[in-house]
C-alpha atoms as a PDB file:
ATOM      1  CA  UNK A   1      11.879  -3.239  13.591  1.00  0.00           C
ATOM      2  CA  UNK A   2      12.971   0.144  13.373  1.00  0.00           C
ATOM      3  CA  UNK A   3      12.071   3.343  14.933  1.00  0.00           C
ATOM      4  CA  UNK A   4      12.433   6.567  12.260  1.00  0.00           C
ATOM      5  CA  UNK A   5      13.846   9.440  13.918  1.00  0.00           C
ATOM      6  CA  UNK A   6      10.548  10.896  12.487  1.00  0.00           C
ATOM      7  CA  UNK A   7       8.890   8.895  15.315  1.00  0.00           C
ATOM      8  CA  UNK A   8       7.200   6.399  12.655  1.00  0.00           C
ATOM      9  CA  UNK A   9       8.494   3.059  12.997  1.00  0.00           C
ATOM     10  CA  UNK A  10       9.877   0.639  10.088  1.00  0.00           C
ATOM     11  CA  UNK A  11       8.928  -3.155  10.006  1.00  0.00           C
ATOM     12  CA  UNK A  12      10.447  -5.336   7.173  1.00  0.00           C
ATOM     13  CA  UNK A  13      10.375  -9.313   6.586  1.00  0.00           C
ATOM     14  CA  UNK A  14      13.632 -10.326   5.262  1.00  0.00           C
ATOM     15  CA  UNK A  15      11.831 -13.511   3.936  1.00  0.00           C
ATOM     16  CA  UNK A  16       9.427 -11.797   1.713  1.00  0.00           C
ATOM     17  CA  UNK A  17      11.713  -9.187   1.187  1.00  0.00           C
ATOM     18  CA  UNK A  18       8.913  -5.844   1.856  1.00  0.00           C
ATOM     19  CA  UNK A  19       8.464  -3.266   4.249  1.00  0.00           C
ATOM     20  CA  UNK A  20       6.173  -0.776   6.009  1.00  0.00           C
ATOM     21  CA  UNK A  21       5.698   1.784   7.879  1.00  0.00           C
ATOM     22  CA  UNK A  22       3.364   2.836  10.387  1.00  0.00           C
ATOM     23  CA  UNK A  23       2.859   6.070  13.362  1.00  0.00           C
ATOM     24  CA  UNK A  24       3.393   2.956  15.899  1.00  0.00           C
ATOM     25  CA  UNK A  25       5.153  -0.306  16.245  1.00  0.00           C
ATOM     26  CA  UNK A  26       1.961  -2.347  16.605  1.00  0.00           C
ATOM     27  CA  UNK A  27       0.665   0.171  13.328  1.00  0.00           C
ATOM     28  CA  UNK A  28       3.821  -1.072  11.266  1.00  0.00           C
ATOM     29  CA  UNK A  29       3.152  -4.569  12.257  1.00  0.00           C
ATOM     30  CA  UNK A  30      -0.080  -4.501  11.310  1.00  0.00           C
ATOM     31  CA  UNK A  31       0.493  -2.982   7.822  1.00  0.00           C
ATOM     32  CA  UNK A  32       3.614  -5.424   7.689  1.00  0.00           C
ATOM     33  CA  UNK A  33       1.231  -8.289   7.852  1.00  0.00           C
ATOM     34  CA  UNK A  34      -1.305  -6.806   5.319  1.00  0.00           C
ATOM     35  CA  UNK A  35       1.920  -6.464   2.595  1.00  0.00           C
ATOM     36  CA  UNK A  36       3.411  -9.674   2.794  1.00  0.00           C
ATOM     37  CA  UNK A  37      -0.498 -11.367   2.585  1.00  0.00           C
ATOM     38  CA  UNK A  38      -1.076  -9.396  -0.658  1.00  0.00           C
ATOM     39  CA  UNK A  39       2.008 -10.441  -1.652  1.00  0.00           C
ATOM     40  CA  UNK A  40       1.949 -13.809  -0.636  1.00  0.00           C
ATOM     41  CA  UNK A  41      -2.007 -14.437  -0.751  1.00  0.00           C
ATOM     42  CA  UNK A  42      -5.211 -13.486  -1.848  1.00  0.00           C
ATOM     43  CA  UNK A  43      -4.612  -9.838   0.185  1.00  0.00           C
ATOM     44  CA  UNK A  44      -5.229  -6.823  -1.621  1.00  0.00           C
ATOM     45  CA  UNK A  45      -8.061  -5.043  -3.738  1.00  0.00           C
ATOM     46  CA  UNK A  46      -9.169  -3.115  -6.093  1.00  0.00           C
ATOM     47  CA  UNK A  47      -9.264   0.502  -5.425  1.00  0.00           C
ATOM     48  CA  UNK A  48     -12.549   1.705  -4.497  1.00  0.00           C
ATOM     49  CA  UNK A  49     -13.557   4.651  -6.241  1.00  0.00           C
ATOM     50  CA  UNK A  50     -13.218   7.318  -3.153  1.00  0.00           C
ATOM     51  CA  UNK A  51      -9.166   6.023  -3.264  1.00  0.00           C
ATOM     52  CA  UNK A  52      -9.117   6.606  -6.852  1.00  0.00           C
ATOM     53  CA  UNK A  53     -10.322  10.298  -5.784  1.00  0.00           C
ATOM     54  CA  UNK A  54      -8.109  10.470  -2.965  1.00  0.00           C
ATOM     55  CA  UNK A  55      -5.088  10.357  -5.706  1.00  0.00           C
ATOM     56  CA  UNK A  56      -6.399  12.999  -7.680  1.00  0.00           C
ATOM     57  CA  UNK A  57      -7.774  10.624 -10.761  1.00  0.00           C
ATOM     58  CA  UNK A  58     -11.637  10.715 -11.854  1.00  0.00           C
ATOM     59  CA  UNK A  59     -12.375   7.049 -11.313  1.00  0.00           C
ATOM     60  CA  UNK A  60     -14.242   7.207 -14.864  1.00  0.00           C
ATOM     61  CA  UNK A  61     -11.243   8.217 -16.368  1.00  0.00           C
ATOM     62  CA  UNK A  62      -9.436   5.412 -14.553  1.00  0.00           C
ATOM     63  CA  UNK A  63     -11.698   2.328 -16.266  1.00  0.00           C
ATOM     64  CA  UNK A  64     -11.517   4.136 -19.789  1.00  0.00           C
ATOM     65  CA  UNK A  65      -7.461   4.353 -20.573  1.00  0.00           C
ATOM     66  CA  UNK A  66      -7.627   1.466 -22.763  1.00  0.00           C
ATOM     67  CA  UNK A  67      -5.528  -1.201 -20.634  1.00  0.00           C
ATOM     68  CA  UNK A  68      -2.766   2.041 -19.404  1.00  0.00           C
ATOM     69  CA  UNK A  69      -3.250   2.619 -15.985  1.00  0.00           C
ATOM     70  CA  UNK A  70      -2.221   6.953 -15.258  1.00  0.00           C
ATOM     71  CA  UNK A  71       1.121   6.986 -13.598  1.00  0.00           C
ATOM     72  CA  UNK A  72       0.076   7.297 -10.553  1.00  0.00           C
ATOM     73  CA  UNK A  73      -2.280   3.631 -10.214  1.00  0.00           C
ATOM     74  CA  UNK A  74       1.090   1.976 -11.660  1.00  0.00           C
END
């Protein structure tokens, strides 16, 4: 566990081998945990629609790219 001299802190499990960040140590822990159980488990989702947004892609045009996901879904 790390604290960035940004203030954020840095939380990494050397057995999974991820990390992750968070604005507080119990906030990195927390999104620690929900890496290494979509990495590990059944964690993890689709995108909903309002994330697709959030990254700038129409949602539509996120379904219809024939299997190729835009850069920035990969």
């Amino acid at each position: 566990m790390l604290k960035n001299p940004n203030g954020q802190w840095t939380a990494r499990d050397l057995r999974v081998g991820v990390t992750a960040q968070g604005e507080s140590r119990d906030g990195a822990l927390d999104n620690l945990d929900a890496v290494v159980e979509a990495v590990e488990g059944d964690g993890g989702q689709p995108p909903t629609d309002d994330e697709i947004r959030e990254l700038g892609v129409d949602p539509e045009d996120a379904r219809t790219q024939d299997g190729e996901l835009p850069d920035v879904l990969q």
